[in-house]
C-alpha atoms as a PDB file:
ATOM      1  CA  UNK A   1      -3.718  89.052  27.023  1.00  0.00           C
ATOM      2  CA  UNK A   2      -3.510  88.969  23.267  1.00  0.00           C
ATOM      3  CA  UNK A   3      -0.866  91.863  23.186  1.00  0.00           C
ATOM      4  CA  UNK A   4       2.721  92.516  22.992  1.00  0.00           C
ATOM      5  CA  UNK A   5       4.772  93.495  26.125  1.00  0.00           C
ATOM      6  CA  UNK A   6       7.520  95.683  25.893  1.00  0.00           C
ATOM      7  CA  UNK A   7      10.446  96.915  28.071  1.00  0.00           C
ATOM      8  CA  UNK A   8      12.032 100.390  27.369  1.00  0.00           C
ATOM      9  CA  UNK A   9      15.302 101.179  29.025  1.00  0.00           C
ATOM     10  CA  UNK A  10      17.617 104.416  28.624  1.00  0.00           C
ATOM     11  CA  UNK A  11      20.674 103.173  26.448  1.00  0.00           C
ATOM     12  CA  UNK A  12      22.639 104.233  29.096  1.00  0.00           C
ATOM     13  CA  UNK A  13      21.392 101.224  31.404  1.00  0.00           C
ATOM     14  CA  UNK A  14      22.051  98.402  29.096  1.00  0.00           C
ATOM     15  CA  UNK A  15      23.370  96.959  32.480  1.00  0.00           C
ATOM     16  CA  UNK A  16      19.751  96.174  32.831  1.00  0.00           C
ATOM     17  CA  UNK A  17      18.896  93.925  30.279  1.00  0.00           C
ATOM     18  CA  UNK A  18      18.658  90.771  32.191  1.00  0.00           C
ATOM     19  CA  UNK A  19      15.779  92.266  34.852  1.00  0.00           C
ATOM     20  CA  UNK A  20      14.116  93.483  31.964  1.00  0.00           C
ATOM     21  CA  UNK A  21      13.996  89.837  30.714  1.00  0.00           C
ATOM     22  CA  UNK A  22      12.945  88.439  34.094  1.00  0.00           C
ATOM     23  CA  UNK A  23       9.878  91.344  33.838  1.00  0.00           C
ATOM     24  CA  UNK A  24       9.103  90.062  30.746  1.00  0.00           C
ATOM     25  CA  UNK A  25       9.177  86.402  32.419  1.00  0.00           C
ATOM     26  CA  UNK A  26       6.254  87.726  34.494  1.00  0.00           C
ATOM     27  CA  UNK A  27       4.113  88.620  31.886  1.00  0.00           C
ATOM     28  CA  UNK A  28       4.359  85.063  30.580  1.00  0.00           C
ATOM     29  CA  UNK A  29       3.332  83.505  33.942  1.00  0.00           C
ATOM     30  CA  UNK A  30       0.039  85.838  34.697  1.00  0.00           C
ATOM     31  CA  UNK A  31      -0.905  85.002  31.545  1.00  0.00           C
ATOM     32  CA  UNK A  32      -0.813  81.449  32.297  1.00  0.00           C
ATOM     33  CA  UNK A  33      -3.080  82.106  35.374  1.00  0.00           C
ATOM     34  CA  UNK A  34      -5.332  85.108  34.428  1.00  0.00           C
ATOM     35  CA  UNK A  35      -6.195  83.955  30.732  1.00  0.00           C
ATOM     36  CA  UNK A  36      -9.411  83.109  29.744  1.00  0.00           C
ATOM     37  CA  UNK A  37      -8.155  81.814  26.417  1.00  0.00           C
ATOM     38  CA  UNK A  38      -6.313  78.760  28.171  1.00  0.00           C
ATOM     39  CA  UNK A  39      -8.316  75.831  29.849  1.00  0.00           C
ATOM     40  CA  UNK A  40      -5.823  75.394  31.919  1.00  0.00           C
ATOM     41  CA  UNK A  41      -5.696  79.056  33.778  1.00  0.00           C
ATOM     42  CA  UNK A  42      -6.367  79.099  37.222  1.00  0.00           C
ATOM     43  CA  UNK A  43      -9.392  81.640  35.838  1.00  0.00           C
ATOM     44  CA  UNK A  44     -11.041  79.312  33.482  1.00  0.00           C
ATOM     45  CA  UNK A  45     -11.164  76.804  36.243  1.00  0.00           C
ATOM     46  CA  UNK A  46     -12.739  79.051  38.398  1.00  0.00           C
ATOM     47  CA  UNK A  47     -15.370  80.089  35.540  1.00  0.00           C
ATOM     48  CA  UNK A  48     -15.970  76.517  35.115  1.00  0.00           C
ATOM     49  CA  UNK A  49     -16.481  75.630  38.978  1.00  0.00           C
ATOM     50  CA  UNK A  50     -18.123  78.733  41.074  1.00  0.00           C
ATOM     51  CA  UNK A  51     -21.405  78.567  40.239  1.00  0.00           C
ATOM     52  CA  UNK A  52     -21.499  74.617  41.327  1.00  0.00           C
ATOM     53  CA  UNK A  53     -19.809  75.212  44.578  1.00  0.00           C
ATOM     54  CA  UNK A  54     -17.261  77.885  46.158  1.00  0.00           C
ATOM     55  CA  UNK A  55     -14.208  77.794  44.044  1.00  0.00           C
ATOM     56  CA  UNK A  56     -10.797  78.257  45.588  1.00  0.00           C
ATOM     57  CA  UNK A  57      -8.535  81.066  44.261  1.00  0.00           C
ATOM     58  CA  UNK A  58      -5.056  82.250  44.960  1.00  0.00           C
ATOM     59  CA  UNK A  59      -3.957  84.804  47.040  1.00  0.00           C
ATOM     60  CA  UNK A  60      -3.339  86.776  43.942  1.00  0.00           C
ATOM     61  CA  UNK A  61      -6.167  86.441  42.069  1.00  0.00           C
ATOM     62  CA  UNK A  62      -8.383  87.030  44.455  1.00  0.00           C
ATOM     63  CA  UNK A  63      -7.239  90.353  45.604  1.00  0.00           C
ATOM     64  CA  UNK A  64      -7.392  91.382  42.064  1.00  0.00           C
ATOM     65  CA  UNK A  65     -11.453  89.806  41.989  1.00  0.00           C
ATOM     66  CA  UNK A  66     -11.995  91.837  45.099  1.00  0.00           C
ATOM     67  CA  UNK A  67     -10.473  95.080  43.345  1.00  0.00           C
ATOM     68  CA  UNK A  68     -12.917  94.673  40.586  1.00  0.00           C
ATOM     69  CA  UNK A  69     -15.619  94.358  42.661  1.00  0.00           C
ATOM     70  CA  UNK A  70     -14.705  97.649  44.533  1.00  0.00           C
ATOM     71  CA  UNK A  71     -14.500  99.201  41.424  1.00  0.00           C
ATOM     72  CA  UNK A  72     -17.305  98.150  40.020  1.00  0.00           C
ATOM     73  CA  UNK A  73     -19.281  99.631  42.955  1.00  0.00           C
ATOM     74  CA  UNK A  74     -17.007 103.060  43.029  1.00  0.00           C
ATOM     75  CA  UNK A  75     -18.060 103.496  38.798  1.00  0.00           C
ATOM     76  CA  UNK A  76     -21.508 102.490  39.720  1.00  0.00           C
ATOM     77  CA  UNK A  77     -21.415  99.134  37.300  1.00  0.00           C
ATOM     78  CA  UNK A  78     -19.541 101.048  34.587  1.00  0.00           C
ATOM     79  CA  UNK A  79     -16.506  98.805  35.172  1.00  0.00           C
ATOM     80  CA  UNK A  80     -17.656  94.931  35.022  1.00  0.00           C
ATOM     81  CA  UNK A  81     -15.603  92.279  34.639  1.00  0.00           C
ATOM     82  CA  UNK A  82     -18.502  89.701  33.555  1.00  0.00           C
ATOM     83  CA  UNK A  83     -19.500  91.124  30.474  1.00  0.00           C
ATOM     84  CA  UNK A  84     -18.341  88.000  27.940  1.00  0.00           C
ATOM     85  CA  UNK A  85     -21.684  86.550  27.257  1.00  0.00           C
ATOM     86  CA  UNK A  86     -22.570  90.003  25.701  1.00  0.00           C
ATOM     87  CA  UNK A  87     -19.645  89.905  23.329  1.00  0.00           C
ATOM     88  CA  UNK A  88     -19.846  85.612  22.691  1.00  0.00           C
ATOM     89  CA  UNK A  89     -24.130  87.050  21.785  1.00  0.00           C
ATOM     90  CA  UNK A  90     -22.893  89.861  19.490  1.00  0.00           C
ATOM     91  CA  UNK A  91     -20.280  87.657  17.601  1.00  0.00           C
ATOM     92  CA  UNK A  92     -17.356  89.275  19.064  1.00  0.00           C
ATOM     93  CA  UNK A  93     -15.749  86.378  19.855  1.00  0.00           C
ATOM     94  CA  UNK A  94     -16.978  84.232  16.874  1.00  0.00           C
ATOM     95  CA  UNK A  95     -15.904  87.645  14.522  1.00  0.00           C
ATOM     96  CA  UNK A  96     -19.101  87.050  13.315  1.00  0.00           C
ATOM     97  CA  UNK A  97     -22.135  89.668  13.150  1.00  0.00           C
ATOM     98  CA  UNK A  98     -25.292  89.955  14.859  1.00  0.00           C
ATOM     99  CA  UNK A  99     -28.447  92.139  14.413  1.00  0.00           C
ATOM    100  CA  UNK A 100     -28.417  94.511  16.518  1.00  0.00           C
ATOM    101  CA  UNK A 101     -32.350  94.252  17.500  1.00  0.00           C
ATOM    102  CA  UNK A 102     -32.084  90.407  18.261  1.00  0.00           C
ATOM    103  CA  UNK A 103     -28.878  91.301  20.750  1.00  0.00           C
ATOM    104  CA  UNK A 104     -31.040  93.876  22.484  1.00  0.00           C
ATOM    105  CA  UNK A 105     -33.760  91.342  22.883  1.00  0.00           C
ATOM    106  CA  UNK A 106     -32.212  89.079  24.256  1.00  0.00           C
ATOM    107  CA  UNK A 107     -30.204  91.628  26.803  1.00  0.00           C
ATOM    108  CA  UNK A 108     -32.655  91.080  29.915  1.00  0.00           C
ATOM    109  CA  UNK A 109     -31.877  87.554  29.956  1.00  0.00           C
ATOM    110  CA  UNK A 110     -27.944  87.744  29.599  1.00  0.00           C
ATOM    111  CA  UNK A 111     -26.216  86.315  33.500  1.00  0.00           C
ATOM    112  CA  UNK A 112     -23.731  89.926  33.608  1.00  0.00           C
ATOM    113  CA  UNK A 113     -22.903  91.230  36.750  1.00  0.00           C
ATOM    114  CA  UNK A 114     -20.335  92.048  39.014  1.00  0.00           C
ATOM    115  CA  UNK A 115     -22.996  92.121  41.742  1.00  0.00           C
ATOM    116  CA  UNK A 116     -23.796  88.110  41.251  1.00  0.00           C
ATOM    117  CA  UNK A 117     -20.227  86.972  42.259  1.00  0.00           C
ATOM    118  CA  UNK A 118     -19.516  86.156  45.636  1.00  0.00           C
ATOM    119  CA  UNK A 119     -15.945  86.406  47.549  1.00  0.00           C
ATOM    120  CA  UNK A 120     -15.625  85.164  50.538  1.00  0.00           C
ATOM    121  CA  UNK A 121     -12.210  86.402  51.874  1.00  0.00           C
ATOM    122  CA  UNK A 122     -12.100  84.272  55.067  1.00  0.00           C
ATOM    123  CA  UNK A 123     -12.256  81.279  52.888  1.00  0.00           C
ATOM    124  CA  UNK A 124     -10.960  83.092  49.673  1.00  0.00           C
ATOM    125  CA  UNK A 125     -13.509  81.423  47.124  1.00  0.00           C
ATOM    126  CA  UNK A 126     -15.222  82.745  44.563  1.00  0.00           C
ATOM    127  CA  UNK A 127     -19.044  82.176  43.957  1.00  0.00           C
ATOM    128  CA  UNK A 128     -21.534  82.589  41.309  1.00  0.00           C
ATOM    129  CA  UNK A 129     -25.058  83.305  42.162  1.00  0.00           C
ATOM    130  CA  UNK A 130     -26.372  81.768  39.032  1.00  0.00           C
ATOM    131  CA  UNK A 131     -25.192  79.396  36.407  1.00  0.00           C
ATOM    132  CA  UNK A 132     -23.600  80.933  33.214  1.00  0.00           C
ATOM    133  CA  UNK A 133     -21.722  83.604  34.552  1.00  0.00           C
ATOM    134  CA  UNK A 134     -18.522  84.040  33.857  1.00  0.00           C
ATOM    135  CA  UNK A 135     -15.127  86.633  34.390  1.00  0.00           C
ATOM    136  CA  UNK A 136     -12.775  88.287  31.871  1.00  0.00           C
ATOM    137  CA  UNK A 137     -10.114  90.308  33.207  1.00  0.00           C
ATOM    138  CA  UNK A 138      -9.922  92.027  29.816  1.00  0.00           C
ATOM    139  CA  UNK A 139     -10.279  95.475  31.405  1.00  0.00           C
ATOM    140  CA  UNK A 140      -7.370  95.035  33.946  1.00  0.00           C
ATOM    141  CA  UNK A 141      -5.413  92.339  33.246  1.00  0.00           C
ATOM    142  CA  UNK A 142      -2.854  94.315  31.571  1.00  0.00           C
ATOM    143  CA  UNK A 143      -2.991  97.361  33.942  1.00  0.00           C
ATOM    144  CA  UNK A 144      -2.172  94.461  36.516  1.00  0.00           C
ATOM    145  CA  UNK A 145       0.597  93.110  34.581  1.00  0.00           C
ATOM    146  CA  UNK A 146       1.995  95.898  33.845  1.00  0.00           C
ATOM    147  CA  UNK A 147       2.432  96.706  37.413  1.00  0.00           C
ATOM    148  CA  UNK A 148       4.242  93.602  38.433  1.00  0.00           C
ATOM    149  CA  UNK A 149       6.695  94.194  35.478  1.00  0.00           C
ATOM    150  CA  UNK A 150       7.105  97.256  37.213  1.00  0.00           C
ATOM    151  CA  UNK A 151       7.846  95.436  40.402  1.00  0.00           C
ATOM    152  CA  UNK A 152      10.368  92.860  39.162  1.00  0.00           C
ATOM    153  CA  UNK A 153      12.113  95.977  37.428  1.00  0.00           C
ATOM    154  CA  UNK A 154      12.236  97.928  40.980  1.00  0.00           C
ATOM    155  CA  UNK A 155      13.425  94.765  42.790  1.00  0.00           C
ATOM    156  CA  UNK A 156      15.911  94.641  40.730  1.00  0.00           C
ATOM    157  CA  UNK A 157      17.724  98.021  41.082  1.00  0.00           C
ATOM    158  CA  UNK A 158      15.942  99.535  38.140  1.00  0.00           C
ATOM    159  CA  UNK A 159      15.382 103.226  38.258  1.00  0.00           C
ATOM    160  CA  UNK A 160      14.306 104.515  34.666  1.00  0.00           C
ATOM    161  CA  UNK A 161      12.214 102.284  32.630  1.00  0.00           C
ATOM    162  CA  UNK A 162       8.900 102.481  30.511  1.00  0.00           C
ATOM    163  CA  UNK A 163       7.028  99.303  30.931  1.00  0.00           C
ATOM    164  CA  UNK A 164       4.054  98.937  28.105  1.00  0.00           C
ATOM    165  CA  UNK A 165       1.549  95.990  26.835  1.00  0.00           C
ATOM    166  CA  UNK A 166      -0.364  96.499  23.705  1.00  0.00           C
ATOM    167  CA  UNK A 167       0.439 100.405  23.573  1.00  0.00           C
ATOM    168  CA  UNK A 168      -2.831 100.893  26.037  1.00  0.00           C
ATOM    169  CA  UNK A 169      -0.909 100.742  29.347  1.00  0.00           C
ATOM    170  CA  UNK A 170       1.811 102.163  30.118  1.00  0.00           C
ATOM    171  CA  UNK A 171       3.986 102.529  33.139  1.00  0.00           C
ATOM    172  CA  UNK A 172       6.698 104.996  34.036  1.00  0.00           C
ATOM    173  CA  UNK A 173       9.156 103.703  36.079  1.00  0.00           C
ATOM    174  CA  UNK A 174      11.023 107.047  36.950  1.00  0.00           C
ATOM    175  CA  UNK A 175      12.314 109.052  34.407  1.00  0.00           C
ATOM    176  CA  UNK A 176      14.960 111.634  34.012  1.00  0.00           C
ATOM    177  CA  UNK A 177      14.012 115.458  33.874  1.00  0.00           C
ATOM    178  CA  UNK A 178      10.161 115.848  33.549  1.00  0.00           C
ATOM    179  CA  UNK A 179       9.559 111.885  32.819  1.00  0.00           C
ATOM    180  CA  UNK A 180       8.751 109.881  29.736  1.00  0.00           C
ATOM    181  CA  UNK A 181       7.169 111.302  27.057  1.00  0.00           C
ATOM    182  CA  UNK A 182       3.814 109.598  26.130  1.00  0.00           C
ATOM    183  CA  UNK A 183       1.551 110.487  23.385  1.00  0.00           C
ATOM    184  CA  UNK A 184      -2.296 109.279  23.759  1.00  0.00           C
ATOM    185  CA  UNK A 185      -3.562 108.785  20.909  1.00  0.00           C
ATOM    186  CA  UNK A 186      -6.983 107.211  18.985  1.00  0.00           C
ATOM    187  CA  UNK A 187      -6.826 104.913  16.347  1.00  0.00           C
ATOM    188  CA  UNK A 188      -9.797 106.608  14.522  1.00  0.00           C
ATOM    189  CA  UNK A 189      -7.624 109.751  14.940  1.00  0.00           C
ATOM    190  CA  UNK A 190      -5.047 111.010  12.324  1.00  0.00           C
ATOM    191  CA  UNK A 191      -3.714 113.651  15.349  1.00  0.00           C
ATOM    192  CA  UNK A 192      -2.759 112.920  18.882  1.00  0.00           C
ATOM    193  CA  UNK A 193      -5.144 113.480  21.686  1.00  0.00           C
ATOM    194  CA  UNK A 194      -2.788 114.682  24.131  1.00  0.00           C
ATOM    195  CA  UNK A 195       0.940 114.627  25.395  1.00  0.00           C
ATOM    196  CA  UNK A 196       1.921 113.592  28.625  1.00  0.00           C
ATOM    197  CA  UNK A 197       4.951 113.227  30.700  1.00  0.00           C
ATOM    198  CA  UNK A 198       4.830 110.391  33.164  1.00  0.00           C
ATOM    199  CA  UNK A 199       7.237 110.046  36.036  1.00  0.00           C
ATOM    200  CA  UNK A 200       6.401 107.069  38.522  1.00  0.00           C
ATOM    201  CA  UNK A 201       2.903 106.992  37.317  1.00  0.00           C
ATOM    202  CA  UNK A 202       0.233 105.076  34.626  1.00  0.00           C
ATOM    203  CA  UNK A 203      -1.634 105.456  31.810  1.00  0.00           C
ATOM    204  CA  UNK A 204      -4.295 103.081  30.537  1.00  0.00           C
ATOM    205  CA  UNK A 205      -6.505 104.045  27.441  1.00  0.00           C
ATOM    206  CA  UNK A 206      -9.942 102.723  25.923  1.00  0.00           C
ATOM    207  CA  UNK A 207     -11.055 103.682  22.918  1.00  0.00           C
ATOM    208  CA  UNK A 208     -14.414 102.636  20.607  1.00  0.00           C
ATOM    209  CA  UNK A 209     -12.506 101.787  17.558  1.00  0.00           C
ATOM    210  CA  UNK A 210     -10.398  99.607  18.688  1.00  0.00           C
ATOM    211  CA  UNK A 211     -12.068  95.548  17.399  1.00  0.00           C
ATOM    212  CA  UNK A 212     -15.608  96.433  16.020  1.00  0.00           C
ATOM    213  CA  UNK A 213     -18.492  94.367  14.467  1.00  0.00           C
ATOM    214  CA  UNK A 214     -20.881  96.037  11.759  1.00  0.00           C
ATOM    215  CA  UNK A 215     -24.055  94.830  12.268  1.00  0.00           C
ATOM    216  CA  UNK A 216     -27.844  96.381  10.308  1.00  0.00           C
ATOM    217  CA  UNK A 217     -25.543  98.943   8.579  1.00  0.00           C
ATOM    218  CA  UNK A 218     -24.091 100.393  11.985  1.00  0.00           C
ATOM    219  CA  UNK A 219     -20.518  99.783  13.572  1.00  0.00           C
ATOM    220  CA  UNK A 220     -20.336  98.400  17.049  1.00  0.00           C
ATOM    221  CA  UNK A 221     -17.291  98.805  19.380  1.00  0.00           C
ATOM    222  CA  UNK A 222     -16.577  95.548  21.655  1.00  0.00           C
ATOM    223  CA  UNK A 223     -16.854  97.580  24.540  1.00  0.00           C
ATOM    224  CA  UNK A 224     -20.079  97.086  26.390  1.00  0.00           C
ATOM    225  CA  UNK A 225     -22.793  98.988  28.854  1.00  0.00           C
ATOM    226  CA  UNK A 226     -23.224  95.927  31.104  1.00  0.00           C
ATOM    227  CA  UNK A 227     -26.027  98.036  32.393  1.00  0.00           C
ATOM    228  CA  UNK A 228     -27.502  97.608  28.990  1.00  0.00           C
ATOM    229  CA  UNK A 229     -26.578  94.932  27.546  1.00  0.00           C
ATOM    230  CA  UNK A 230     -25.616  97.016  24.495  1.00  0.00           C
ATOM    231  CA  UNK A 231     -22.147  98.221  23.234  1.00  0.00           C
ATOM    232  CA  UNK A 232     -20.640 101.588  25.057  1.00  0.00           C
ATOM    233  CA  UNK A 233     -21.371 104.542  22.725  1.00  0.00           C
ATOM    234  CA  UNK A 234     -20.601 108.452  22.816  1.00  0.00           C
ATOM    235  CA  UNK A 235     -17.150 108.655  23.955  1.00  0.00           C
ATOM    236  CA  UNK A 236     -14.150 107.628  21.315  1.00  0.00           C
ATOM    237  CA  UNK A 237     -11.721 107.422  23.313  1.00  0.00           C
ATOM    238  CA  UNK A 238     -10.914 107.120  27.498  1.00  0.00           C
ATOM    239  CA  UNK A 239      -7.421 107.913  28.544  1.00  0.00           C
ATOM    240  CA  UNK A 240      -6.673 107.815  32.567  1.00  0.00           C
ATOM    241  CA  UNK A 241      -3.342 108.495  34.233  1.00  0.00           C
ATOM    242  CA  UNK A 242      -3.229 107.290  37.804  1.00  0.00           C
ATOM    243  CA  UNK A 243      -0.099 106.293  40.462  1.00  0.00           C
ATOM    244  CA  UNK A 244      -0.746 102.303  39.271  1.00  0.00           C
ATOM    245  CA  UNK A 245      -1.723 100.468  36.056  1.00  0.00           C
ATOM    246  CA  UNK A 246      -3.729  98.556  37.265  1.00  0.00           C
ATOM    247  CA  UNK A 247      -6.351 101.431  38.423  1.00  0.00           C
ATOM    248  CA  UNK A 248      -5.888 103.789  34.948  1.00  0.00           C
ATOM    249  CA  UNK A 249      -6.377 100.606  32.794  1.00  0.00           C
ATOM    250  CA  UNK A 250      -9.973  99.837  34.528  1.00  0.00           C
ATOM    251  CA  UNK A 251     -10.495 103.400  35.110  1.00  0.00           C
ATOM    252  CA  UNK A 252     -10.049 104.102  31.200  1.00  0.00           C
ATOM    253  CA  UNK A 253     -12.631 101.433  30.367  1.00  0.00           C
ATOM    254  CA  UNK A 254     -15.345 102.473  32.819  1.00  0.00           C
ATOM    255  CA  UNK A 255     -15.034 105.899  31.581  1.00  0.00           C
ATOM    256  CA  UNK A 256     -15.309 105.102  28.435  1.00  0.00           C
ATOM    257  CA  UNK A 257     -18.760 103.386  29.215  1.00  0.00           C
ATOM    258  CA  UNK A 258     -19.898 105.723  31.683  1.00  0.00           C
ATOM    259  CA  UNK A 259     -18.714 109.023  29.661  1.00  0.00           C
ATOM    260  CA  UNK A 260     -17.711 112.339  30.895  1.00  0.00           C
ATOM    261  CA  UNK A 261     -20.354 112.725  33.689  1.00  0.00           C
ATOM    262  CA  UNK A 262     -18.629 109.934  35.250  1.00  0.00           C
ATOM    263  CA  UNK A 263     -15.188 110.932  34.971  1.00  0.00           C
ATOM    264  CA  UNK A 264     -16.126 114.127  36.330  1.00  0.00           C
ATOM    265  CA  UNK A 265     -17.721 112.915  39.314  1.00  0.00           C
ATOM    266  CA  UNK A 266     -14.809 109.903  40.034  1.00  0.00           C
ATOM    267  CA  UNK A 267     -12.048 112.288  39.308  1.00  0.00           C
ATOM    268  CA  UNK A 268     -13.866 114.686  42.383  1.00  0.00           C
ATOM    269  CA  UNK A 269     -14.058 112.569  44.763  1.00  0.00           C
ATOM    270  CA  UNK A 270     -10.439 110.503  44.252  1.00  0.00           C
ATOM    271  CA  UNK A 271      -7.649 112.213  44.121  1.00  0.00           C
ATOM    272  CA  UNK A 272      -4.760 111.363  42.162  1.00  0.00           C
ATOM    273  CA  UNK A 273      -6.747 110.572  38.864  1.00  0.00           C
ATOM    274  CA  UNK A 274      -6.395 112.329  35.809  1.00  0.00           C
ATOM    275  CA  UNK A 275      -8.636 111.656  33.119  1.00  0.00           C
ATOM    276  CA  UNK A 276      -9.022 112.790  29.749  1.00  0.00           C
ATOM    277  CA  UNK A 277     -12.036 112.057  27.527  1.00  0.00           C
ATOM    278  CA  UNK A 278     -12.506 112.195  23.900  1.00  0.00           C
ATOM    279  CA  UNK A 279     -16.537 112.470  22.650  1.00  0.00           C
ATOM    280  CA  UNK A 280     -17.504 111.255  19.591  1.00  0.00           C
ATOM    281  CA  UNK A 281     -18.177 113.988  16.867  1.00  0.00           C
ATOM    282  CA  UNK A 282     -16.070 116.578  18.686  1.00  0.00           C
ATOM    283  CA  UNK A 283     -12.589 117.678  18.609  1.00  0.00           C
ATOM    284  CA  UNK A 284     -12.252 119.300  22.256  1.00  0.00           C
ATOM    285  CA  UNK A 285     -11.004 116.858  24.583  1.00  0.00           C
ATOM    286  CA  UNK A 286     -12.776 116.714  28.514  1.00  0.00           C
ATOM    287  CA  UNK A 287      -9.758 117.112  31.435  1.00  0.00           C
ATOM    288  CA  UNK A 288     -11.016 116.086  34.763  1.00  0.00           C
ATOM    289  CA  UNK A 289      -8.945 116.137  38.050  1.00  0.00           C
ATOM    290  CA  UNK A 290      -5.093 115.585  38.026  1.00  0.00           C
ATOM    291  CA  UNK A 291      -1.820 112.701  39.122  1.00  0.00           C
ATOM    292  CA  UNK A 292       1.272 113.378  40.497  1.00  0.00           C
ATOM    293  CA  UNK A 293       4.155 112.144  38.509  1.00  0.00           C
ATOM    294  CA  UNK A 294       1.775 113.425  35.276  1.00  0.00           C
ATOM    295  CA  UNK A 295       2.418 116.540  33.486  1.00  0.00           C
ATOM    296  CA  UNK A 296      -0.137 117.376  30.074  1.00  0.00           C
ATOM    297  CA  UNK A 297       1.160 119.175  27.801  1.00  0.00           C
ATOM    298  CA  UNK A 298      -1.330 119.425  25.251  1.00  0.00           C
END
């Protein structure tokens, strides 16, 4: 997952130590299995098998495949999970650059799509449709980790914690008073965003400037439109607070493709979502439904 996992504790519960070090023990085995960066992952094999045959995943994995693809529906293609032959095309993953007008050329032809895998949960397999397709579980990998931290750290008798990977997802596990106090913030800001107090509840953020490419003079954010083909622009940065990580880290990515109007229409129709969404070249930020556990502050 690239990122560094952290376990906060209240100095007060030292006592705790030794689940928070079992947590952490978690993080190290889904990345063993989720990875794309390891040939050995139980996801690389099934990149390098499904579109051959039906490849067969674990009970794990593939209820987190078949929460992608709901999601990926619910955002209407925002959130996609299939989107690494755009980046390996725009020299993301080489570092290198690409021209912009080549990239888009070649968009019609790219194999992205959430739509071309097939699950199959009587058999739990995973399909491809057509050759060359292949998952990343960038997006929500660390949402989902997060979340089993959080469930090791529960298990355990653990009642105040603050569970984090990377600084993009976050989970409060209780919390005295009115929570944790989280700041969201943008790294192409010089001010916070917002402040938010989390009690048993998530928050995943997205934002453009993250890992960038400059390519014919203009910057390109690594986050892409699979509906495109072409890197996500407009919004800055995508912050959702939800009641797991796992949703507000996928949620924060698909808003951050599909902008405000989505966010405003998701946050209507499911409760329990708070979003709040940063547009580039303004300073007002976009609040759109609300969370329980989440107080905003600013």
């Amino acid at each position: 997952m690239a990122c560094r996992f952290e376990v906060a504790l209240p100095k007060e519960d030292a006592r705790h130590v030794d689940a928070a070090l079992e947590a952490l023990d978690e993080a190290d085995r889904l990345e063993a299995a989720l990875t794309v960066f390891r040939d050995t992952s139980e996801l690389s094999r099934i990149n390098r098998e499904a579109a051959a045959a039906p490849a067969p995943a674990s009970q794990e994995l593939f209820a987190l495949l078949t929460r992608c693809q709901t999601l990926h529906a619910e955002t209407d293609g925002a959130f996609d999970i299939t989107s690494t032959p755009l980046s390996r095309r725009w020299g993301f993953l080489k570092r290198g650059n690409r021209e912009p007008a080549a990239c888009v050329a070649e968009a019609p032809t790219m194999v992205v799509g959430m739509n071309r895998v097939r699950l199959d949960p009587a058999m739990r397999t995973v399909s491809f449709a057509v050759p060359g397709l292949e998952l990343n579980l960038g997006a929500i990998g660390k949402g989902h980790a997060v979340d089993r931290l959080g469930a090791v750290l529960r298990r355990r008798g653990v009642t105040r914690a603050l569970v984090s990977a990377g600084g993009s997802s976050v989970l409060a596990v209780g919390g005295d008073g009115r929570g944790w106090t989280i700041d969201v913030t943008s790294p192409q800001l010089d001010s916070r965003i917002a402040r938010v107090r989390l009690r048993d509840a998530a928050l995943g953020t997205s934002g453009a400037g993250e890992q960038y490419i400059v390519a014919d003079g203009e910057r390109h954010g690594h986050v892409f439109d699979p509906r495109t083909g072409r890197p996500s622009r407009g919004v800055l940065s995508a912050s959702v607070v939800a009641r797991d990580a796992e949703t507000a880290d996928a949620l924060s990515t698909a808003f951050l493709v599909g902008g405000v109007d989505l966010a405003r229409r998701y946050c209507r129709s499911h409760p329990q979502i708070l979003a709040l969404i940063r547009v580039e070249g303004t300073t007002a930020t976009h609040v759109f439904g609300s969370c329980h556990g989440a107080q905003l502050e600013d």
